[in-house]
Protein backbone atom coordinates (compact mmCIF):
# COMPACT_ATOMS: atom_id res chain seq x y z
CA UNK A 1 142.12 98.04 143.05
CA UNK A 2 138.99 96.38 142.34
CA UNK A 3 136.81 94.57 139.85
CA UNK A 4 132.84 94.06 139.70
CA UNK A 5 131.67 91.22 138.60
CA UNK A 6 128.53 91.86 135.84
CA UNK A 7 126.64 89.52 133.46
CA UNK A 8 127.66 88.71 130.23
CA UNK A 9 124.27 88.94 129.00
CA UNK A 10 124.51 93.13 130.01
CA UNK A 11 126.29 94.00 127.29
CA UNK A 12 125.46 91.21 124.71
CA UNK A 13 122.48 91.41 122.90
CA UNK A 14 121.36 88.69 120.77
CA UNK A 15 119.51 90.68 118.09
CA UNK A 16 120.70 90.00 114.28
CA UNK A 17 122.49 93.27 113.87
CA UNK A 18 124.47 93.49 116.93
CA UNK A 19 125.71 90.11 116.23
CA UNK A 20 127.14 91.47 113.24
CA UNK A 21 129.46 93.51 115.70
CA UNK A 22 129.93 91.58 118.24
CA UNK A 23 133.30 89.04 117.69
CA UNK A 24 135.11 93.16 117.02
CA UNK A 25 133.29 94.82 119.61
CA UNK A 26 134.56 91.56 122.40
CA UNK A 27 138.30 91.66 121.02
CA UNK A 28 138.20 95.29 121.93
CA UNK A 29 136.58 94.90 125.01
CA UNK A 30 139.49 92.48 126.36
CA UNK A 31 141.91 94.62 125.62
CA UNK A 32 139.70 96.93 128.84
CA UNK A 33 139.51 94.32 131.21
CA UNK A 34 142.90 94.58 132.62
CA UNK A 35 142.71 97.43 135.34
CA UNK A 36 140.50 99.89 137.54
CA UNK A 37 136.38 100.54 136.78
CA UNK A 38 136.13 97.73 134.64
CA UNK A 39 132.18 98.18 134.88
CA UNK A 40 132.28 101.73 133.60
CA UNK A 41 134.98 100.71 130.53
CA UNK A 42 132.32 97.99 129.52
CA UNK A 43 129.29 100.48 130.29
CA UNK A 44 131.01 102.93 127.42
CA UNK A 45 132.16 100.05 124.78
CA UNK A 46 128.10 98.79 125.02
CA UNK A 47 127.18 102.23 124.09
CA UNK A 48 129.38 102.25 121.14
CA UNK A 49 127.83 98.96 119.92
CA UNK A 50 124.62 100.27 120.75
CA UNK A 51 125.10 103.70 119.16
CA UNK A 52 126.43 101.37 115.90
CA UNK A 53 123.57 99.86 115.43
CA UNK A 54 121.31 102.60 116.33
CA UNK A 55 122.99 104.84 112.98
CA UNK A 56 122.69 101.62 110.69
CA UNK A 57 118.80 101.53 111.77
CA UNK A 58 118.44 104.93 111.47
CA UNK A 59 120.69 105.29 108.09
CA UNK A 60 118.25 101.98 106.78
CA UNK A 61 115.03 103.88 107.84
CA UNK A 62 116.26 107.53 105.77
CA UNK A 63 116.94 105.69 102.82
CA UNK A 64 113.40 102.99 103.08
CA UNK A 65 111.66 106.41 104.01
CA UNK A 66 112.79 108.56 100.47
CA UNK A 67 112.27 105.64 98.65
CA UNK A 68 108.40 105.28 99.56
CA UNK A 69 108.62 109.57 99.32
CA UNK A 70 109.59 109.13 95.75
CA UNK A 71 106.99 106.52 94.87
CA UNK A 72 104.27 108.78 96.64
CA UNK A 73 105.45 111.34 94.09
CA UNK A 74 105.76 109.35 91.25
CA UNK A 75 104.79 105.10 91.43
CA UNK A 76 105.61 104.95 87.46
CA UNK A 77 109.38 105.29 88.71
CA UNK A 78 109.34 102.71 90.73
CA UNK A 79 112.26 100.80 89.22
CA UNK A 80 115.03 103.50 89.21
CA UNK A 81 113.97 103.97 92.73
CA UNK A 82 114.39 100.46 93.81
CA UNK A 83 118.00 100.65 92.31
CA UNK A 84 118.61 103.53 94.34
CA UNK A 85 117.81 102.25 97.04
CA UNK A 86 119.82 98.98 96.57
CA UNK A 87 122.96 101.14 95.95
CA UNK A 88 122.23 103.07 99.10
CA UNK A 89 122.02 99.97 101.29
CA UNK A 90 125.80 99.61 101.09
CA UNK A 91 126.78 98.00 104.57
CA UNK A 92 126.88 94.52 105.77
CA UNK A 93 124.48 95.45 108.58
CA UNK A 94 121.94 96.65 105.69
CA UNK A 95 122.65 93.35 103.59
CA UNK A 96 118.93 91.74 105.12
CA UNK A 97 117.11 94.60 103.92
CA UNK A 98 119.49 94.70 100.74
CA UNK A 99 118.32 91.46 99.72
CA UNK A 100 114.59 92.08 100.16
CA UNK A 101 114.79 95.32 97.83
CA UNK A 102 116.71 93.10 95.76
CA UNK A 103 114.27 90.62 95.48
CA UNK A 104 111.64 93.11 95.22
CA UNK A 105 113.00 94.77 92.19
CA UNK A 106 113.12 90.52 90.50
CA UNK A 107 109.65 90.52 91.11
CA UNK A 108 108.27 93.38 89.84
CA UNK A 109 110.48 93.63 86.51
CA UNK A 110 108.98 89.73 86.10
CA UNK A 111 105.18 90.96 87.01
CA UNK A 112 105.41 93.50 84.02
CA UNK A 113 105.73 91.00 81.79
CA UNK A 114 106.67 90.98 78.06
CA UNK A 115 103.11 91.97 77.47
CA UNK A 116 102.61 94.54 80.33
CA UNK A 117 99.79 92.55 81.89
CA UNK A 118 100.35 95.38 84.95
CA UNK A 119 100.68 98.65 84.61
CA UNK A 120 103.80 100.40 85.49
CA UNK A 121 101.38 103.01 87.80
CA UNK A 122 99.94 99.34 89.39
CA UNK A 123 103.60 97.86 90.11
CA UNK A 124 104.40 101.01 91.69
CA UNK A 125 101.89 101.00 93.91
CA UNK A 126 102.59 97.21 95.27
CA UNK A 127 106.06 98.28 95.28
CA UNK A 128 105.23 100.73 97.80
CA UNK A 129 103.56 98.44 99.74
CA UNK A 130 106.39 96.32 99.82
CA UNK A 131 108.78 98.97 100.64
CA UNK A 132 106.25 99.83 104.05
CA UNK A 133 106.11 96.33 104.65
CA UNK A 134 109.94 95.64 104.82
CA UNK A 135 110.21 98.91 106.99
CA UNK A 136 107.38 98.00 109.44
CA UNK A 137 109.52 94.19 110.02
CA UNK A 138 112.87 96.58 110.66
CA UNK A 139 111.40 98.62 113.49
CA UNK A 140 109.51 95.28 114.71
CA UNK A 141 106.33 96.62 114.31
CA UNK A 142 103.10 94.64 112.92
CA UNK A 143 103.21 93.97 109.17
CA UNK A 144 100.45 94.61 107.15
CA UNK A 145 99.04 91.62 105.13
CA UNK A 146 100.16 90.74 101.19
CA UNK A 147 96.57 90.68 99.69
CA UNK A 148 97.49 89.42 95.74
CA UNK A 149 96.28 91.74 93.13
CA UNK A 150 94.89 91.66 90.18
CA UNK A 151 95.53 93.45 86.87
CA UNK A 152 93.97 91.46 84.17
CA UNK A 153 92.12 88.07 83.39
CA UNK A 154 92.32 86.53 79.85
CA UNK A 155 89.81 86.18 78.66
CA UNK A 156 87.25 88.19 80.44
CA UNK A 157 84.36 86.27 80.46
CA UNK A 158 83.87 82.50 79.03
CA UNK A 159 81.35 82.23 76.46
CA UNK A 160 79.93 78.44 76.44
CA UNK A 161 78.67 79.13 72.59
CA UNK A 162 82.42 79.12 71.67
CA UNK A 163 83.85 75.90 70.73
CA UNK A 164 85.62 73.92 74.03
CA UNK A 165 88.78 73.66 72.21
CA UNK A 166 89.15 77.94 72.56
CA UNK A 167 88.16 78.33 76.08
CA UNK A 168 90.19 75.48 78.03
CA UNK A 169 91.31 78.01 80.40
CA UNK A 170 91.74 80.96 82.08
CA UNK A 171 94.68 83.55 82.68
CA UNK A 172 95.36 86.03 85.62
CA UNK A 173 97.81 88.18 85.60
CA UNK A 174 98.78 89.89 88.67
CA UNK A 175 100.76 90.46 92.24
CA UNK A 176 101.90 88.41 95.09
CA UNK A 177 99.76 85.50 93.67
CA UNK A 178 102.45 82.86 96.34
CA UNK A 179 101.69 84.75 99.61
CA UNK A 180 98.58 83.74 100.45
CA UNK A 181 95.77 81.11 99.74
CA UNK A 182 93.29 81.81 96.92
CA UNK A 183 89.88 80.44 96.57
CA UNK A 184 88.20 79.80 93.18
CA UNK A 185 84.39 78.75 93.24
CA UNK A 186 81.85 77.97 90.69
CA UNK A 187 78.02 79.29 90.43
CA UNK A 188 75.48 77.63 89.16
CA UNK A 189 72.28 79.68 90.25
CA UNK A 190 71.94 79.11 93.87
CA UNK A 191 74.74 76.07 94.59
CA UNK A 192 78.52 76.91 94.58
CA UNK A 193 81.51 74.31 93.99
CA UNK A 194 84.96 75.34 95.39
CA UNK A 195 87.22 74.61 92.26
CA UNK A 196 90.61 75.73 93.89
CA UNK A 197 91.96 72.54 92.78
CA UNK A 198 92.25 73.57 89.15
CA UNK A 199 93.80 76.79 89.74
CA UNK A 200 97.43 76.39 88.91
CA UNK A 201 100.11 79.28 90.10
CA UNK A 202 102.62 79.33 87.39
CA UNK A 203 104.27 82.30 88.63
CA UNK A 204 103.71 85.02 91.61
CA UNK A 205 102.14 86.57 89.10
CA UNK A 206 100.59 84.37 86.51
CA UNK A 207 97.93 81.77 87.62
CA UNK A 208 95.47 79.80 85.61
CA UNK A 209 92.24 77.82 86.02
CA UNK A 210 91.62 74.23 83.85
CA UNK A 211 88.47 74.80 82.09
CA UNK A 212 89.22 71.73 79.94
CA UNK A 213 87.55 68.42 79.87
CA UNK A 214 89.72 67.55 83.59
CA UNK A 215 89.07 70.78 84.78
CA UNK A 216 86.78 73.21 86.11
CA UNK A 217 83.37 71.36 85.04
CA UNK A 218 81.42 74.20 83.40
CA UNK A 219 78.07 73.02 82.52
CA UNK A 220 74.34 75.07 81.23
CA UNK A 221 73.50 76.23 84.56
CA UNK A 222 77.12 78.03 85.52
CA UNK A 223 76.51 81.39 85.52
CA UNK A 224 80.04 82.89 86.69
CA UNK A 225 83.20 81.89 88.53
CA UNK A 226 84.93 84.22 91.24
CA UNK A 227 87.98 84.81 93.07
CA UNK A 228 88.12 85.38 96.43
CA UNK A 229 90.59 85.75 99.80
CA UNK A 230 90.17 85.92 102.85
CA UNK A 231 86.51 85.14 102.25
CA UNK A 232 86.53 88.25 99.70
CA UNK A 233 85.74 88.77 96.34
CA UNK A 234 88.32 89.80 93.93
CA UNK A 235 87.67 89.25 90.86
CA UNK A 236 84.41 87.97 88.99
CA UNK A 237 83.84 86.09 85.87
CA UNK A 238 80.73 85.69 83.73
CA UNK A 239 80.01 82.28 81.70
CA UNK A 240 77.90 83.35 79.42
CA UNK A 241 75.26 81.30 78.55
CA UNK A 242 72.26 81.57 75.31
CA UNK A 243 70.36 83.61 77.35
CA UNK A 244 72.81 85.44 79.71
CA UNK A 245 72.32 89.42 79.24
CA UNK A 246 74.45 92.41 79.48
CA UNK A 247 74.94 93.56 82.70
CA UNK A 248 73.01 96.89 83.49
CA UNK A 249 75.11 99.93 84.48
CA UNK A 250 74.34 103.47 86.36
CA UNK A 251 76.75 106.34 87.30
CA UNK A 252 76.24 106.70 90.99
CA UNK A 253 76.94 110.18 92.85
CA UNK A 254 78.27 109.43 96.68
CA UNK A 255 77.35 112.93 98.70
CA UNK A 256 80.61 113.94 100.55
CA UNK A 257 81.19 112.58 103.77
CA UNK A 258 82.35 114.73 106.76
CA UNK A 259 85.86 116.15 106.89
CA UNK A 260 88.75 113.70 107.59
CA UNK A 261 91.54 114.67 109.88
CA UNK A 262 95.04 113.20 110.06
CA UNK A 263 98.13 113.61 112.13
CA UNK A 264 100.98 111.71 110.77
CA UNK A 265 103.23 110.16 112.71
CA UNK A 266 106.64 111.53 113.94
CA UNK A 267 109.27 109.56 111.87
CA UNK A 268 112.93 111.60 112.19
CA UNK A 269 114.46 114.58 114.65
CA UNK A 270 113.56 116.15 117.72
CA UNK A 271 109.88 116.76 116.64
CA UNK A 272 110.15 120.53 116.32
CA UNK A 273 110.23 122.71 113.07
CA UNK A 274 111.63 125.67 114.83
CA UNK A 275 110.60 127.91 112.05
CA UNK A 276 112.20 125.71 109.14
CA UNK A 277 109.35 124.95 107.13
CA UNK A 278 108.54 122.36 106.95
CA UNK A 279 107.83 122.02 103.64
CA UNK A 280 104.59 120.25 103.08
CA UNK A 281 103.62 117.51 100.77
CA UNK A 282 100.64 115.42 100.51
CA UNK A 283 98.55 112.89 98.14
CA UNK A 284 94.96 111.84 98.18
CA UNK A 285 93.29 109.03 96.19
CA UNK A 286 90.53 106.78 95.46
CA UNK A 287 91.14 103.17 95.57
CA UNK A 288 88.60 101.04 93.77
CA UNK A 289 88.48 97.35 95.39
CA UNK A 290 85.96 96.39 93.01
CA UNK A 291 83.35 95.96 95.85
CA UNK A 292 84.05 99.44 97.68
CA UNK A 293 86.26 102.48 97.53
CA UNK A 294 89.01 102.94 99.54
CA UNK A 295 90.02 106.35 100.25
CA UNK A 296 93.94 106.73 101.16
CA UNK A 297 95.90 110.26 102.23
CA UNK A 298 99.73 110.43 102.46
CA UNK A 299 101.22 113.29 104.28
CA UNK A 300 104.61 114.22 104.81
CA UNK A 301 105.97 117.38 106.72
CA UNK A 302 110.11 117.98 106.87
CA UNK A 303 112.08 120.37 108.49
CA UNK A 304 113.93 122.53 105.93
CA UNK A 305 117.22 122.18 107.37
CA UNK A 306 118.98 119.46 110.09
CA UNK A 307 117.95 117.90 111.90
CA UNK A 308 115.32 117.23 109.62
CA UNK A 309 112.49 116.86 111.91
CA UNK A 310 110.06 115.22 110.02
CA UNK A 311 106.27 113.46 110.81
CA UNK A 312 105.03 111.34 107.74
CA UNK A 313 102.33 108.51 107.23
CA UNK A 314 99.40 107.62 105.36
CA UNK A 315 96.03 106.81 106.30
CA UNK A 316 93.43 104.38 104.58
CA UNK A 317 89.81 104.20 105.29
CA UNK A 318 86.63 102.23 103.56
CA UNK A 319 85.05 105.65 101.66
CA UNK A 320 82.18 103.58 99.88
CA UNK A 321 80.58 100.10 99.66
CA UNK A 322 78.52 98.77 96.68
CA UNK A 323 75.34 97.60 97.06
CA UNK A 324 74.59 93.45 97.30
CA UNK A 325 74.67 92.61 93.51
CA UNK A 326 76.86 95.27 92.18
CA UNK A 327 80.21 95.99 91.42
CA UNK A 328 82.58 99.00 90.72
CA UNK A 329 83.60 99.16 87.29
CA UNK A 330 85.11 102.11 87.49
CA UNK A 331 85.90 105.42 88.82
CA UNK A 332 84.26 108.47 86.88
CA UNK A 333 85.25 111.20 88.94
CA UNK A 334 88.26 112.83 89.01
CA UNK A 335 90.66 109.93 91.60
CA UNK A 336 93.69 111.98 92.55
CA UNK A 337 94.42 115.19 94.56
CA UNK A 338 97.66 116.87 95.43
CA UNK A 339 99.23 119.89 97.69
CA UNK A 340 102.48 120.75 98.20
CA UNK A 341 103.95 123.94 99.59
CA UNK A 342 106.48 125.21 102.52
CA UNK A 343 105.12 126.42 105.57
CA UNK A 344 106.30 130.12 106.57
CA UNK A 345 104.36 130.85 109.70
CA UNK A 346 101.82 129.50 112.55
CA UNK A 347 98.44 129.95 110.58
CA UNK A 348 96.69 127.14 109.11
CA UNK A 349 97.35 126.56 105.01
CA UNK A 350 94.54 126.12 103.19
CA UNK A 351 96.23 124.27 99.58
CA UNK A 352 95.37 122.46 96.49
CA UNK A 353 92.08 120.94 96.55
CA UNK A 354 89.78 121.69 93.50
CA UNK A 355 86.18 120.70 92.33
CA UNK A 356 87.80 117.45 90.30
CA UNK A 357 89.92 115.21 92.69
CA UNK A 358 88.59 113.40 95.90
CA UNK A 359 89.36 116.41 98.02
CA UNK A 360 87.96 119.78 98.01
CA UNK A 361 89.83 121.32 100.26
CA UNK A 362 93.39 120.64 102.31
CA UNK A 363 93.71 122.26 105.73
CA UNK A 364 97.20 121.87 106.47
CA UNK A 365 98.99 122.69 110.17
CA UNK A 366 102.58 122.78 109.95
CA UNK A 367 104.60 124.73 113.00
CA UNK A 368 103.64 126.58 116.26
CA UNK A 369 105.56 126.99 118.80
CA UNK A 370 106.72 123.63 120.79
CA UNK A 371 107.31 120.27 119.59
CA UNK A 372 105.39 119.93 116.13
CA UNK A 373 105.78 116.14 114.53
CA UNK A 374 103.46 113.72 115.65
CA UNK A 375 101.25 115.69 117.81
CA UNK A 376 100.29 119.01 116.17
CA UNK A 377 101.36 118.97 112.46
CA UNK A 378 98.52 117.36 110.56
CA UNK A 379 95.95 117.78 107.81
CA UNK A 380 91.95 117.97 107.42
CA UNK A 381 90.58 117.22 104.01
CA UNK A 382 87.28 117.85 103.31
CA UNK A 383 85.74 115.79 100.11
CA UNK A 384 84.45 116.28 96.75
CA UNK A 385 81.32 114.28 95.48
CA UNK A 386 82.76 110.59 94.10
CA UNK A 387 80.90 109.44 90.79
CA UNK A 388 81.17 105.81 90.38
CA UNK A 389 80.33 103.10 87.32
CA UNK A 390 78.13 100.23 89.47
CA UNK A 391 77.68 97.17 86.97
CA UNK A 392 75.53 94.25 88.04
CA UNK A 393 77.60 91.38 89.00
CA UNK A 394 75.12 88.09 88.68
CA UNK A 395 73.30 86.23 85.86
CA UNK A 396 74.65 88.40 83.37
CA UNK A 397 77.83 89.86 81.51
CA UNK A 398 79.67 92.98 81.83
CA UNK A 399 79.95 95.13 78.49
CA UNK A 400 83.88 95.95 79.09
CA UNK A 401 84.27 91.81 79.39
CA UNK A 402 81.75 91.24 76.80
CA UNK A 403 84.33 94.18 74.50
CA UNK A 404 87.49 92.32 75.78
CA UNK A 405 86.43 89.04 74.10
CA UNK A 406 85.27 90.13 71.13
CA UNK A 407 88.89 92.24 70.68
CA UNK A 408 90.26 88.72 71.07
CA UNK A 409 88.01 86.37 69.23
CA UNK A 410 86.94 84.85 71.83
CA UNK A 411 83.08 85.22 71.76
CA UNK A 412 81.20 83.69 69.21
CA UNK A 413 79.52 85.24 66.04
CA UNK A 414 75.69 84.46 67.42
CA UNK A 415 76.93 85.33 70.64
CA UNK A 416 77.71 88.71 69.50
CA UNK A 417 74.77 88.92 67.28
CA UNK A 418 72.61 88.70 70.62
CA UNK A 419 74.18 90.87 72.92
CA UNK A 420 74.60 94.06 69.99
CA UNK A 421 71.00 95.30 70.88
CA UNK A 422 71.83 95.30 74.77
CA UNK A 423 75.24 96.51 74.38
CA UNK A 424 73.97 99.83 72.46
CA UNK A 425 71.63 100.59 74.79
CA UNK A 426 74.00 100.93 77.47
CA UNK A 427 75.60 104.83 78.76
CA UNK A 428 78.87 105.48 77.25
């Protein structure tokens, strides 16, 4: 009889959710060390530990994965799908990721506000992001940045003919306003003044900007303030001054741009369909970022039966940019495209599509014969024309602003008076 002698370190592994298993996993593993092949007895109780952790991962990932599947369906629902998730996540190796859908769900019941400052559609969407995010850290891969959002500013433009007692500051209302620095300067003409000093984050997601006598120090030659990160602009606001104008608008037609082709990635199963399916599902948007449009496709393809083989993902690429000077108001075209179907064969699908969403056209490739996820299965999309609303952005004031302030009575009567002419002249 013999023993080998092996390191410790062979069958301990120092990541969080082995350590979870670990003081169990060592009682039982003295109880081996008494006898012949005490390599091979340790060899087998590491693979248990490993094979543990491996189905907590993997049962983690399932339920992270249907909860982003349901918000790709449906964002509106994205607080009964947060408590689903939460009640899934039931083990004390899940408690990490527990806590962050936990926290997640505070957060984005507090960013809707009494008032509904976001819209449920907007929450879902950061939800989602959230939900990717939390995944990505689990299967240590690179996390995509929190860029805050922005859903509405109160009021929506600062009109200096208004007495300083109403206009002593400004409110956004938002997402993820405490992840990451935000800049706040002040034009006047050619000069800018970085004013980040007076921008006070109340909440992550309620900040506002001193425009009282210790604040922000508007004067006759500020035309606008803006928000930016990451040296971007997010949001801007005119100050509108005696002889500030409305802002000129145009509908502008962007020709289609050549087909896009995408081949999610290979997420659960042996990556073949085997004739099961899959059955297809896939979403296509536009994104407006204010200064460009964002284009972003979500496809998912899933075996019909276990093991489930599925390849899912979503890609996101920079569609449009406004000119210098310009902004996107708005989206006039139709900004949302869907297909789903189940895949019966090895010819290409053509699905959903339509003269009125981004695309025109899906192209869908679902099973052939050999492995399928990640490699073959994919999608080509190819686009419908995008109509967008470009406003000016400088030395003037945007007619939805100028509207928003005079809902509120926060523009003055002369002020109004002034802009009436301009504001009728404008497309509806």
């Amino acid at each position: 009889m013999s023993a080998t002698l092996i390191p410790l370190s062979r069958f301990i592994r120092t990541d969080r959710k082995t350590l979870t298993i670990l003081p169990w996993s060592l009682l039982f593993l003295s109880t081996l060390i008494t006898g012949c092949s005490i390599a091979d007895k340790i060899e087998k109780a590491t693979e248990k530990i490993t094979d543990t952790v491996s189905d907590v991962t993997g049962n983690t990932l399932a339920t992270l994965d249907d909860a982003i599947d349901a918000l790709d369906r449906n964002s509106a629902s994205w607080q009964s799908v947060l408590q689903d998730t939460t009640s899934k996540l039931t083990s004390d190796a899940q408690s990490t990721v527990r806590n962050e859908v936990s926290d997640l769900l505070n957060r984005s019941v507090a960013a809707t506000g009494g008032e509904l400052r976001c819209n449920m559609d907007f929450v879902g969407a950061r939800v989602r992001q959230a939900l990717v995010r939390i995944r990505a850290r689990l299967m240590h891969q690179p996390v995509p940045a929190v860029e805050p959002a922005l859903c509405q500013v109160t009021p929506a433009a600062v009109d200096m003919a208004l007495d300083s007692s109403r206009r002593t500051k400004l409110e956004f209302f938002g997402y993820d306003f405490d992840t990451t620095p935000i800049k706040v300067t002040l034009h006047e003409g050619t000069r800018t003044r970085d004013v980040s000093s007076e921008l006070d984050r109340l909440t992550h997601y309620h900040m506002t900007l001193n425009l009282g006598g210790n604040g922000v120090p508007l004067s006759k030659t500020s035309d606008r303030l803006t928000l930016e990160w990451q040296n971007r602009q997010i949001s801007s606001i005119a100050v509108i001054q005696p002889a500030t104008p409305v802002c000129k608008e145009e509908d502008h037609t962007v020709l289609p741009q050549a087909k896009l082709t995408y081949t999610p990635p290979h997420t659960r199963g042996d990556r073949e369909f085997n004739g099961n399916g899959p059955e297809v599902w896939a979403n296509a948007k536009w994104i407006n970022e204010g200064t460009h449009i964002n284009f972003r496709l979500w496809m998912k393809a899933q075996e019909t039966q276990k093991d489930w083989t599925t390849a899912e993902g979503e890609r996101i690429i920079q569609y449009y940019t406004a000119p210098p000077g310009k902004r996107i108001d708005r989206i006039v075209s139709g900004a949302e495209s869907t297909a789903h179907y189940v895949d019966t064969d090895h010819n290409d699908d053509r699905q959903g599509g339509g003269p009125n969403g981004p695309v025109k056209e899906f192209v869908f490739r679902g099973d052939r014969n050999g492995d399928d996820a990640g490699s073959y299965t994919g999608v080509d999309v190819t686009f419908n024309p995008l109509i967008v609303r470009l406003v000016e952005v400088t030395n003037c004031a945007p007619a939805s602003a100028i509207k928003s302030i005079e809902r509120k009575d926060l523009i003055s009567p002369a002020t109004v008076r002034r802009l009436q002419p301009m504001m009728k002249k404008l497309q509806p």
